[in-house]
C-alpha atoms as a PDB file:
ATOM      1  CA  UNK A   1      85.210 122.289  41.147  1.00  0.00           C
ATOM      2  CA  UNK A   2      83.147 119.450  42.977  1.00  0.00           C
ATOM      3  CA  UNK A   3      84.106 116.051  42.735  1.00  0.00           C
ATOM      4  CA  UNK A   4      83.251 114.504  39.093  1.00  0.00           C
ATOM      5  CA  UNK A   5      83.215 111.457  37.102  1.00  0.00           C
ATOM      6  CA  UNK A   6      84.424 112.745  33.699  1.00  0.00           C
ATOM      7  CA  UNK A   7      86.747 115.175  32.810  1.00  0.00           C
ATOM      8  CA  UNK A   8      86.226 118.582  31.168  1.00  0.00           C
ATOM      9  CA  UNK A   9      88.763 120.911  29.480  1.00  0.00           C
ATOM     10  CA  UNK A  10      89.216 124.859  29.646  1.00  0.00           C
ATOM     11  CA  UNK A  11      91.761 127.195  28.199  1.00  0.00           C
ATOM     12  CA  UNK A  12      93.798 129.056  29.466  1.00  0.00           C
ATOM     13  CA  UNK A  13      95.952 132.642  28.654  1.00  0.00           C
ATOM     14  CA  UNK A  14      99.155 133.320  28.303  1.00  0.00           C
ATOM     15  CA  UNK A  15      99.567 133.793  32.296  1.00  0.00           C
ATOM     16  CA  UNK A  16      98.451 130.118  33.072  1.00  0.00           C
ATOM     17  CA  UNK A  17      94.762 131.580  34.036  1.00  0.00           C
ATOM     18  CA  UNK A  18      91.195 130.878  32.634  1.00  0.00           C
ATOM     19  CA  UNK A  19      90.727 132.989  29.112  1.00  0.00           C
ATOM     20  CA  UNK A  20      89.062 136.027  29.963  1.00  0.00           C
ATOM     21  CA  UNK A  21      86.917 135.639  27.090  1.00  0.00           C
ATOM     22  CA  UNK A  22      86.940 131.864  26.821  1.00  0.00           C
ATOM     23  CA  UNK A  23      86.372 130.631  30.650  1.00  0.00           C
ATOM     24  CA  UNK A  24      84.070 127.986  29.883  1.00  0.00           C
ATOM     25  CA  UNK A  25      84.059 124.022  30.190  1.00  0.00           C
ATOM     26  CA  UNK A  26      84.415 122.251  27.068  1.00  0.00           C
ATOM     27  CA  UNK A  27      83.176 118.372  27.773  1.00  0.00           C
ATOM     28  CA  UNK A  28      86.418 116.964  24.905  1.00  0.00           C
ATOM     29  CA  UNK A  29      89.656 118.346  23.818  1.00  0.00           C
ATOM     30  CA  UNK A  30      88.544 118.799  20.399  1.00  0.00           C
ATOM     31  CA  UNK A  31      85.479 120.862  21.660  1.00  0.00           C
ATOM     32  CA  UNK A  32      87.904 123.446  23.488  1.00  0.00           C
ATOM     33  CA  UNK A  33      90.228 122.823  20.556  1.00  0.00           C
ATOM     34  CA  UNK A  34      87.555 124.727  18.405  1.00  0.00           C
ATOM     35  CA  UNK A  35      86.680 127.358  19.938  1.00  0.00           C
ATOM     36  CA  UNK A  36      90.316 128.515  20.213  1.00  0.00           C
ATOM     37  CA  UNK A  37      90.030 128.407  16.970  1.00  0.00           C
ATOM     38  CA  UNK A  38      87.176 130.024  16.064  1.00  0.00           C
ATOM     39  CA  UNK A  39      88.436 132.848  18.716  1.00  0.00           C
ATOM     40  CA  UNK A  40      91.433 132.993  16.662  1.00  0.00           C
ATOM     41  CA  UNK A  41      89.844 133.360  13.514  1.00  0.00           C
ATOM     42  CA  UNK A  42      86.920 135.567  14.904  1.00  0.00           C
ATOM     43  CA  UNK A  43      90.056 137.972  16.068  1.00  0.00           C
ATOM     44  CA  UNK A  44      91.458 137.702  12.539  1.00  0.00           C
ATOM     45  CA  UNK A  45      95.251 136.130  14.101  1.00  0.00           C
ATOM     46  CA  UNK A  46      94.567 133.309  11.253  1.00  0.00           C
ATOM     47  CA  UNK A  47      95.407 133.821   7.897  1.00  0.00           C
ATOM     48  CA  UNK A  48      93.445 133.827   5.117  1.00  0.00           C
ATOM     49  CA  UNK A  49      94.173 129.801   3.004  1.00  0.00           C
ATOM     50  CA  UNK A  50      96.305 129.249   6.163  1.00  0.00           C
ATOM     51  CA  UNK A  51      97.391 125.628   6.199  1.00  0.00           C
ATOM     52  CA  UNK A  52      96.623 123.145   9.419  1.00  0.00           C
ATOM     53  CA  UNK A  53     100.074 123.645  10.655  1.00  0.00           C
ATOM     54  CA  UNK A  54     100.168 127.555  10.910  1.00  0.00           C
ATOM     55  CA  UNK A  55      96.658 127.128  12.773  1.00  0.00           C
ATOM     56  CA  UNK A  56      97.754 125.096  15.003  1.00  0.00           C
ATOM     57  CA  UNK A  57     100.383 127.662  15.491  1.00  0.00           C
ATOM     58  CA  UNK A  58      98.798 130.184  16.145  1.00  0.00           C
ATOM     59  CA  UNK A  59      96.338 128.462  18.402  1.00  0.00           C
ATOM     60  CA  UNK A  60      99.355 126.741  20.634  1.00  0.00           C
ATOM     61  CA  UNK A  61     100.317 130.625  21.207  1.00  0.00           C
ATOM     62  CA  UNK A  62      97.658 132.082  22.244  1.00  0.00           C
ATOM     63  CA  UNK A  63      95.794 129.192  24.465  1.00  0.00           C
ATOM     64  CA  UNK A  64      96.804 127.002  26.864  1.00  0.00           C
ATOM     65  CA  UNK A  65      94.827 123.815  28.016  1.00  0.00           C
ATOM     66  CA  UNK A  66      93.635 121.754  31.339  1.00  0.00           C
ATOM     67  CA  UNK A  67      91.849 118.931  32.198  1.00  0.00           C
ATOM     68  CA  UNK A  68      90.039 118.498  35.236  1.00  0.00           C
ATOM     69  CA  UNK A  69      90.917 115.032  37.369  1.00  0.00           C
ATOM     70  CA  UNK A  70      88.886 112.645  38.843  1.00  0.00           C
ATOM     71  CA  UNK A  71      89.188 114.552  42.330  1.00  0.00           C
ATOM     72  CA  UNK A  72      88.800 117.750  40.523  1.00  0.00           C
ATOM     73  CA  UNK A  73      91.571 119.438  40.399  1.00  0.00           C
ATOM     74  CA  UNK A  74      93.569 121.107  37.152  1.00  0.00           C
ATOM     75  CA  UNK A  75      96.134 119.351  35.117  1.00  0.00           C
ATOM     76  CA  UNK A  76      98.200 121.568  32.699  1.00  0.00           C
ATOM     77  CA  UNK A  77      97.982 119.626  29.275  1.00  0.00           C
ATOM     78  CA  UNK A  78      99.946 122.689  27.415  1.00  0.00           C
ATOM     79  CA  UNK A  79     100.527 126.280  28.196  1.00  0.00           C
ATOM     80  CA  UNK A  80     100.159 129.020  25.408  1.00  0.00           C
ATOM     81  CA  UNK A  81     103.268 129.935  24.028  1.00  0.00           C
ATOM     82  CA  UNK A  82     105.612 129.146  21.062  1.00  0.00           C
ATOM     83  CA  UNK A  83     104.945 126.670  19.508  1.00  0.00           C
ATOM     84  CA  UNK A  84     106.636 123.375  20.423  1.00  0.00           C
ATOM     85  CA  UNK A  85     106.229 124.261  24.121  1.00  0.00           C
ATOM     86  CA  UNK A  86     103.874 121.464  24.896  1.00  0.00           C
ATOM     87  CA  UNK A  87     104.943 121.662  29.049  1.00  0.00           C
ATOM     88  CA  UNK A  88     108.052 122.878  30.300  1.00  0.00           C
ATOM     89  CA  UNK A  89     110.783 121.092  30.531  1.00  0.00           C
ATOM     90  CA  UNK A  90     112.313 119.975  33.988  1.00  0.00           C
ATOM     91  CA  UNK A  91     116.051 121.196  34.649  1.00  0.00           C
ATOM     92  CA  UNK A  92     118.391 118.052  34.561  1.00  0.00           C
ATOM     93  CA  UNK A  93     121.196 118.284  37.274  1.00  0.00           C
END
């Protein structure tokens, strides 16, 4: 990614890696934020009359998100997984 002034977002799979079928940039959080979860829906993982919490659920498990820096490299803002699992935790000694 070259050098930028503004940050962009892109989801990820459950390995850490740009979505297969998602690998796009999305130019807010909320923009990437929906098309996870039109994905989701689209792939029928949402349930019908489900509330905001189960959606956000199912999202969280199935995408992961970055941001791109200033420099333009990747930040990790959440990885897909359970739910809960914003970024891992560090191992205290």
């Amino acid at each position: 990614m070259a050098h930028c002034s503004s940050r962009v977002y892109r989801l990820l799979d459950g390995q850490g890696l740009p979505h297969p079928e998602l690998d796009d940039l999305f130019e807010s959080l909320e923009a990437a934020q929906e098309a996870a979860h039109r994905w989701c829906e689209a792939k029928g993982l949402i349930p019908q009359l489900a509330d905001a919490r189960v959606i956000q659920t199912v999202v969280a498990q199935q995408f992961g998100v970055e941001v791109s820096t200033l420099k333009g490299d990747w930040r990790t803002l959440r990885h897909a997984g359970p739910a809960g699992q914003v970024m891992p935790r560090l191992q205290q000694a």
